[in-house]
Protein backbone atom coordinates (compact mmCIF):
# COMPACT_ATOMS: atom_id res chain seq x y z
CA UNK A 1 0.00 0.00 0.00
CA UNK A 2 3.08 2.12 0.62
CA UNK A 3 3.68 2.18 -3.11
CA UNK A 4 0.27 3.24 -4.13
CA UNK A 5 0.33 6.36 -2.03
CA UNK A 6 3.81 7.44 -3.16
CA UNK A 7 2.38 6.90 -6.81
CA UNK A 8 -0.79 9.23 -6.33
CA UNK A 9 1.73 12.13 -4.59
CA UNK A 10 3.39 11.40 -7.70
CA UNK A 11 0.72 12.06 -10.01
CA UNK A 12 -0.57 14.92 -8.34
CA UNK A 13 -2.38 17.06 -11.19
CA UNK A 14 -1.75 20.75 -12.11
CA UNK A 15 -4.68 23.10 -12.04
CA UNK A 16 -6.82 23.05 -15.23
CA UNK A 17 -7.01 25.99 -17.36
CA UNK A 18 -10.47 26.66 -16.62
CA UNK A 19 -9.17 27.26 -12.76
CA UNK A 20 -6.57 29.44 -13.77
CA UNK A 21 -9.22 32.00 -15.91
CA UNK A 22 -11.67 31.28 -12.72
CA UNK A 23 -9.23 32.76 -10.67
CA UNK A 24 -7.53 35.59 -13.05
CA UNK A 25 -11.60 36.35 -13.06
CA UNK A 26 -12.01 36.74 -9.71
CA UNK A 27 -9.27 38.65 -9.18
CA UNK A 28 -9.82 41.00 -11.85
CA UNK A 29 -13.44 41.79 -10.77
CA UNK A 30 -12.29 42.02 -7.30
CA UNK A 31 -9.87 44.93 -8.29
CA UNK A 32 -12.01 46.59 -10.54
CA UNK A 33 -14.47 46.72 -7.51
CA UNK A 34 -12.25 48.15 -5.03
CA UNK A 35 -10.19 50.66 -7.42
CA UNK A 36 -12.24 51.72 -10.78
CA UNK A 37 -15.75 51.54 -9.08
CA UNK A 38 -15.00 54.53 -6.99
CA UNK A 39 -13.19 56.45 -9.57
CA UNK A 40 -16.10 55.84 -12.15
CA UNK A 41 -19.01 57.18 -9.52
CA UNK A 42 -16.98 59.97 -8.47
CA UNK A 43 -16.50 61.27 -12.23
CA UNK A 44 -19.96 60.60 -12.70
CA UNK A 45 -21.22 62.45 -9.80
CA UNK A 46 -18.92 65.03 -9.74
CA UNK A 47 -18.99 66.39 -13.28
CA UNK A 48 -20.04 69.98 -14.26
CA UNK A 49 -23.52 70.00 -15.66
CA UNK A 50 -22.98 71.08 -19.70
CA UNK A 51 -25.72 73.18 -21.08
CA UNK A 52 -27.13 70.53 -23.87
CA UNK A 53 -26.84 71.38 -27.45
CA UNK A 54 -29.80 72.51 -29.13
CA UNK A 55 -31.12 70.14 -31.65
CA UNK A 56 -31.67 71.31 -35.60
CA UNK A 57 -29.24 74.39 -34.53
CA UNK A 58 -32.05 76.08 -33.05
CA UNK A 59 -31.13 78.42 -30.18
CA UNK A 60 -33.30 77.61 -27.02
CA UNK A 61 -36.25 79.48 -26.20
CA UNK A 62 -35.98 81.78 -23.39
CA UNK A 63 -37.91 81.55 -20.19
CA UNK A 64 -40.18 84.97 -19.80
CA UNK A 65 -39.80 84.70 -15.94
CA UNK A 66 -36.14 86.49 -16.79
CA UNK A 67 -35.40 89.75 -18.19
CA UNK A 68 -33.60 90.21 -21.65
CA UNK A 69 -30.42 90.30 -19.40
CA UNK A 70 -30.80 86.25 -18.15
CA UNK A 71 -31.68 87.72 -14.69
CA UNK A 72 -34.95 87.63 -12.74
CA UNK A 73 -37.70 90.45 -13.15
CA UNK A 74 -38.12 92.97 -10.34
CA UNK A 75 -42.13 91.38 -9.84
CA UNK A 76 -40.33 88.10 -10.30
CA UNK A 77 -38.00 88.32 -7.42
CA UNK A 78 -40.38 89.86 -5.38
CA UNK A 79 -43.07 87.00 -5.86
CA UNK A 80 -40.22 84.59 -5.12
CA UNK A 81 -39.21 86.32 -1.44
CA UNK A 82 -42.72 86.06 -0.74
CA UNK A 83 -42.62 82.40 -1.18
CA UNK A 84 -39.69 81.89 0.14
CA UNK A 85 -40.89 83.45 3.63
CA UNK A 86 -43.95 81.68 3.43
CA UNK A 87 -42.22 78.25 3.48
CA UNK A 88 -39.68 79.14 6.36
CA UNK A 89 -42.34 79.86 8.55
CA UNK A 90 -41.66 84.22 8.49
């Protein structure tokens, strides 16, 4: 019986192939978690918000609740404090 265990020692087998890519697998998906994850939510997250183009080369329509100027109108900003004080309780 001595001679049959020696033999199986002998023959041990080498990982497969498939064991090797299970493993390479693993590993890769376990660094991609812990190092790219992160990196990819934070540039997503953290990007600057880029006006959109307009479609057809069409310039976007302006809102009328601003002046020619982009800012709000006097009546405007006035209606909005109100609101504003309304909803904090003033």
């Amino acid at each position: 019986m001595a001679k049959r265990r020696r033999r199986s020692r002998a023959r041990r087998r080498r990982p497969s192939l498939v064991l090797i890519l299970l493993l390479l697998v693993v590993a890769a998906g376990f660094v991609t978690r812990r190092v790219l994850a992160p990196r990819a939510m934070h540039f997503l997250s953290h990007r600057s918000a880029a006006p959109a183009p307009a479609l057809g080369g069409e310039s976007p329509q302006p809102n009328p609740a601003y002046g020619a100027d982009g800012n709000l109108t006097d009546s405007d900003r006035r209606a909005l404090d109100r609101i504003v004080r309304e909803r904090s309780g003033r």
